[in-house]
C-alpha atoms as a PDB file:
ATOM      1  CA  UNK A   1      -5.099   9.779 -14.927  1.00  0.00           C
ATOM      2  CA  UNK A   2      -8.473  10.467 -13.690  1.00  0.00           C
ATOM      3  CA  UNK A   3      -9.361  14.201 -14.069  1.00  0.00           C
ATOM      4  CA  UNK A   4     -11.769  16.360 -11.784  1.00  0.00           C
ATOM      5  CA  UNK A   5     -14.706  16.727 -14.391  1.00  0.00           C
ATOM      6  CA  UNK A   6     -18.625  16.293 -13.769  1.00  0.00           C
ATOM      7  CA  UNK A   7     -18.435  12.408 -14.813  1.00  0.00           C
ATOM      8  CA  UNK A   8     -15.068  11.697 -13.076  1.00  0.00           C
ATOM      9  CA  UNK A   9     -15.258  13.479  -8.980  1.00  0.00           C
ATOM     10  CA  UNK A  10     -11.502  11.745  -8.019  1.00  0.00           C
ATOM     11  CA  UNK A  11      -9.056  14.020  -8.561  1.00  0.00           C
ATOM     12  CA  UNK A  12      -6.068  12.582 -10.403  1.00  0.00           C
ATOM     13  CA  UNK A  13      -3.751  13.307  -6.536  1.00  0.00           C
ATOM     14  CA  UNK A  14      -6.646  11.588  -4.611  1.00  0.00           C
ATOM     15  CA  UNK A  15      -6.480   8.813  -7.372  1.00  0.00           C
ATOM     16  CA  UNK A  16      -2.409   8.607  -7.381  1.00  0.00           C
ATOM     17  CA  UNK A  17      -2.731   8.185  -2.910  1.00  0.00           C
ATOM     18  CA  UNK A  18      -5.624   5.179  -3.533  1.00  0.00           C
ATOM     19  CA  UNK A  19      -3.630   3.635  -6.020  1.00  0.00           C
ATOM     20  CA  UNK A  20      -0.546   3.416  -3.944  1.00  0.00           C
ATOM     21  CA  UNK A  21      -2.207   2.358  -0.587  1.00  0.00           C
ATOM     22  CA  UNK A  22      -3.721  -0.081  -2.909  1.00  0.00           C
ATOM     23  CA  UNK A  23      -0.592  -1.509  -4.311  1.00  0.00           C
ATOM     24  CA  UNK A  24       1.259  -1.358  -1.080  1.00  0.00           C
ATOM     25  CA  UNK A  25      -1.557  -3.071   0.535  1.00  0.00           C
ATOM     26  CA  UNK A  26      -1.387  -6.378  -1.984  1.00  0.00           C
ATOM     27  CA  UNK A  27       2.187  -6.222  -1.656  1.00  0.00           C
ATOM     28  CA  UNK A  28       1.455  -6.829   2.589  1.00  0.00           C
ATOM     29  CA  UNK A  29      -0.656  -9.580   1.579  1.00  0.00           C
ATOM     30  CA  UNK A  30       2.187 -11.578  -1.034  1.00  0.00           C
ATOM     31  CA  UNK A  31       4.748 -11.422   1.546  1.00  0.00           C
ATOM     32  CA  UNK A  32       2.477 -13.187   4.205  1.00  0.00           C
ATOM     33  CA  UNK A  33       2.082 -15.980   1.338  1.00  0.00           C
ATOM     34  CA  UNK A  34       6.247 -15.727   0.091  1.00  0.00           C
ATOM     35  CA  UNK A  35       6.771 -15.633   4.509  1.00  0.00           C
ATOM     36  CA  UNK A  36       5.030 -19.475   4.835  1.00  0.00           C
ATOM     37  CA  UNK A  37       6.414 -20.280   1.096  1.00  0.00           C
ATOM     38  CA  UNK A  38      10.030 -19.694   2.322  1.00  0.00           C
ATOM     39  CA  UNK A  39       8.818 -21.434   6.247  1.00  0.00           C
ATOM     40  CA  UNK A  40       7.915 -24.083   4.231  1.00  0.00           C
ATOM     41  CA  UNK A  41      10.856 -24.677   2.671  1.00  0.00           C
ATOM     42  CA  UNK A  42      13.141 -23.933   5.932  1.00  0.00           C
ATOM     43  CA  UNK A  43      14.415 -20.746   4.140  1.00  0.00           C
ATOM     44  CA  UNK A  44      15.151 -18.973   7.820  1.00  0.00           C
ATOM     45  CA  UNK A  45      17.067 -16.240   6.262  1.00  0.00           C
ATOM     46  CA  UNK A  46      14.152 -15.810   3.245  1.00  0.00           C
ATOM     47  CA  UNK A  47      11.830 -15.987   6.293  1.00  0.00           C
ATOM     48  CA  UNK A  48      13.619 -12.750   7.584  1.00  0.00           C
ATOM     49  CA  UNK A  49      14.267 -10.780   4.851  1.00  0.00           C
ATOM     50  CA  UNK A  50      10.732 -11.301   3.681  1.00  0.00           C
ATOM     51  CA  UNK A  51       9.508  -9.945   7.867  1.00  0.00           C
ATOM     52  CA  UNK A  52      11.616  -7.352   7.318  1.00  0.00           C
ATOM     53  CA  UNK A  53      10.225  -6.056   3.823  1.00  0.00           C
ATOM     54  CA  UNK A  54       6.724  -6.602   4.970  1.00  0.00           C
ATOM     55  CA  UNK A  55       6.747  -4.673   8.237  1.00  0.00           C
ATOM     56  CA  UNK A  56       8.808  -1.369   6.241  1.00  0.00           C
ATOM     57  CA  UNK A  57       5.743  -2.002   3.758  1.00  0.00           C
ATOM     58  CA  UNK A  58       3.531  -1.421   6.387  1.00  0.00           C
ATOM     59  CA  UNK A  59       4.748   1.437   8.500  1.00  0.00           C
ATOM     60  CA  UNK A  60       4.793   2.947   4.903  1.00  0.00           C
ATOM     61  CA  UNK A  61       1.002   2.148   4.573  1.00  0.00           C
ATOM     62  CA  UNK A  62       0.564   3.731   7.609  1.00  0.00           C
ATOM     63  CA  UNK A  63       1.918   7.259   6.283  1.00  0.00           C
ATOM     64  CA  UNK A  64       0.287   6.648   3.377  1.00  0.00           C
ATOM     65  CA  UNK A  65      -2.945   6.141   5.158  1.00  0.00           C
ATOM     66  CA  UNK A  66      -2.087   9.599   7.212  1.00  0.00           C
ATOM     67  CA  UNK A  67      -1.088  11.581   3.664  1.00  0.00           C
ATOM     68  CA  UNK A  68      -4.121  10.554   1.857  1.00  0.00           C
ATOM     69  CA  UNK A  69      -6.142  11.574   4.870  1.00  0.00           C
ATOM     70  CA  UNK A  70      -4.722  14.955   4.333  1.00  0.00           C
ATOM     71  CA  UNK A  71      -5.434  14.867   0.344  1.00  0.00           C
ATOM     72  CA  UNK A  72      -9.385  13.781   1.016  1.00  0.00           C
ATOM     73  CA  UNK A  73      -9.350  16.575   3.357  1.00  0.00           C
ATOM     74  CA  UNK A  74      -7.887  18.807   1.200  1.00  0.00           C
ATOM     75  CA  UNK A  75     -10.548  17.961  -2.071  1.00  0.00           C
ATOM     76  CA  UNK A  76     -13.572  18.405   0.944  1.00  0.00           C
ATOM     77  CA  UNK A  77     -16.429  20.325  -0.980  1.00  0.00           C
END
Protein backbone atom coordinates (compact mmCIF):
# COMPACT_ATOMS: atom_id res chain seq x y z
CA UNK A 1 0.00 0.00 0.00
CA UNK A 2 2.38 2.59 1.01
CA UNK A 3 5.72 2.23 -0.89
CA UNK A 4 9.34 3.21 0.37
CA UNK A 5 9.83 6.35 -1.97
CA UNK A 6 11.26 9.95 -1.00
CA UNK A 7 7.54 11.31 -0.28
CA UNK A 8 6.26 8.08 1.40
CA UNK A 9 9.37 6.76 4.33
CA UNK A 10 6.79 3.69 5.73
CA UNK A 11 7.52 0.81 4.12
CA UNK A 12 4.43 -1.04 2.92
CA UNK A 13 5.57 -4.26 5.96
CA UNK A 14 6.01 -1.45 8.59
CA UNK A 15 2.58 -0.06 7.30
CA UNK A 16 0.79 -3.72 7.15
CA UNK A 17 2.25 -4.26 11.37
CA UNK A 18 0.64 -0.46 12.27
CA UNK A 19 -2.38 -1.23 10.59
CA UNK A 20 -3.00 -4.43 12.38
CA UNK A 21 -1.97 -3.29 15.95
CA UNK A 22 -4.28 -0.57 15.00
CA UNK A 23 -7.25 -2.65 14.17
CA UNK A 24 -6.64 -5.11 16.91
CA UNK A 25 -6.35 -2.30 19.26
CA UNK A 26 -10.13 -0.80 18.41
CA UNK A 27 -11.30 -4.19 18.44
CA UNK A 28 -9.92 -4.25 22.57
CA UNK A 29 -11.76 -1.17 22.96
CA UNK A 30 -15.55 -2.53 21.31
CA UNK A 31 -15.46 -5.49 23.42
CA UNK A 32 -15.04 -3.40 26.71
CA UNK A 33 -18.30 -1.47 25.35
CA UNK A 34 -20.21 -5.10 23.88
CA UNK A 35 -18.68 -6.58 27.79
CA UNK A 36 -21.08 -3.76 29.84
CA UNK A 37 -23.71 -3.94 26.74
CA UNK A 38 -24.19 -7.72 27.39
CA UNK A 39 -23.69 -6.88 31.74
CA UNK A 40 -26.31 -4.72 31.12
CA UNK A 41 -28.56 -6.87 29.81
CA UNK A 42 -27.62 -9.93 32.30
CA UNK A 43 -26.13 -11.78 29.23
CA UNK A 44 -23.55 -13.85 31.74
CA UNK A 45 -22.61 -16.19 29.05
CA UNK A 46 -22.23 -13.00 26.31
CA UNK A 47 -20.31 -11.48 29.27
CA UNK A 48 -17.82 -14.49 28.93
CA UNK A 49 -17.46 -15.15 25.58
CA UNK A 50 -16.93 -11.48 24.95
CA UNK A 51 -13.74 -11.73 28.21
CA UNK A 52 -12.61 -14.41 26.48
CA UNK A 53 -12.29 -12.81 22.85
CA UNK A 54 -10.92 -9.67 24.31
CA UNK A 55 -8.09 -11.05 26.42
CA UNK A 56 -6.89 -13.62 23.08
CA UNK A 57 -7.14 -10.05 21.29
CA UNK A 58 -4.78 -8.80 23.54
CA UNK A 59 -2.08 -11.34 24.14
CA UNK A 60 -2.19 -11.10 20.24
CA UNK A 61 -1.47 -7.29 20.50
CA UNK A 62 1.17 -8.08 22.58
CA UNK A 63 3.08 -10.22 19.79
CA UNK A 64 2.13 -7.88 17.53
CA UNK A 65 3.65 -5.14 19.53
CA UNK A 66 6.98 -7.54 19.84
CA UNK A 67 6.91 -8.34 15.73
CA UNK A 68 6.57 -4.83 14.72
CA UNK A 69 9.36 -3.98 17.11
CA UNK A 70 11.43 -6.30 15.09
CA UNK A 71 10.14 -4.74 11.57
CA UNK A 72 11.05 -0.91 12.87
CA UNK A 73 14.26 -2.39 13.77
CA UNK A 74 14.73 -4.01 10.78
CA UNK A 75 13.85 -0.57 8.35
CA UNK A 76 16.56 1.39 11.05
CA UNK A 77 18.57 3.78 8.65
Amino acid sequence: MATLTQANPVPDLMYDWLTVLQSKAEGLNAYEQYIEDAEREGATKCVEMFRKLHEQDAKQVEEIKCHLKMVLDHFKT
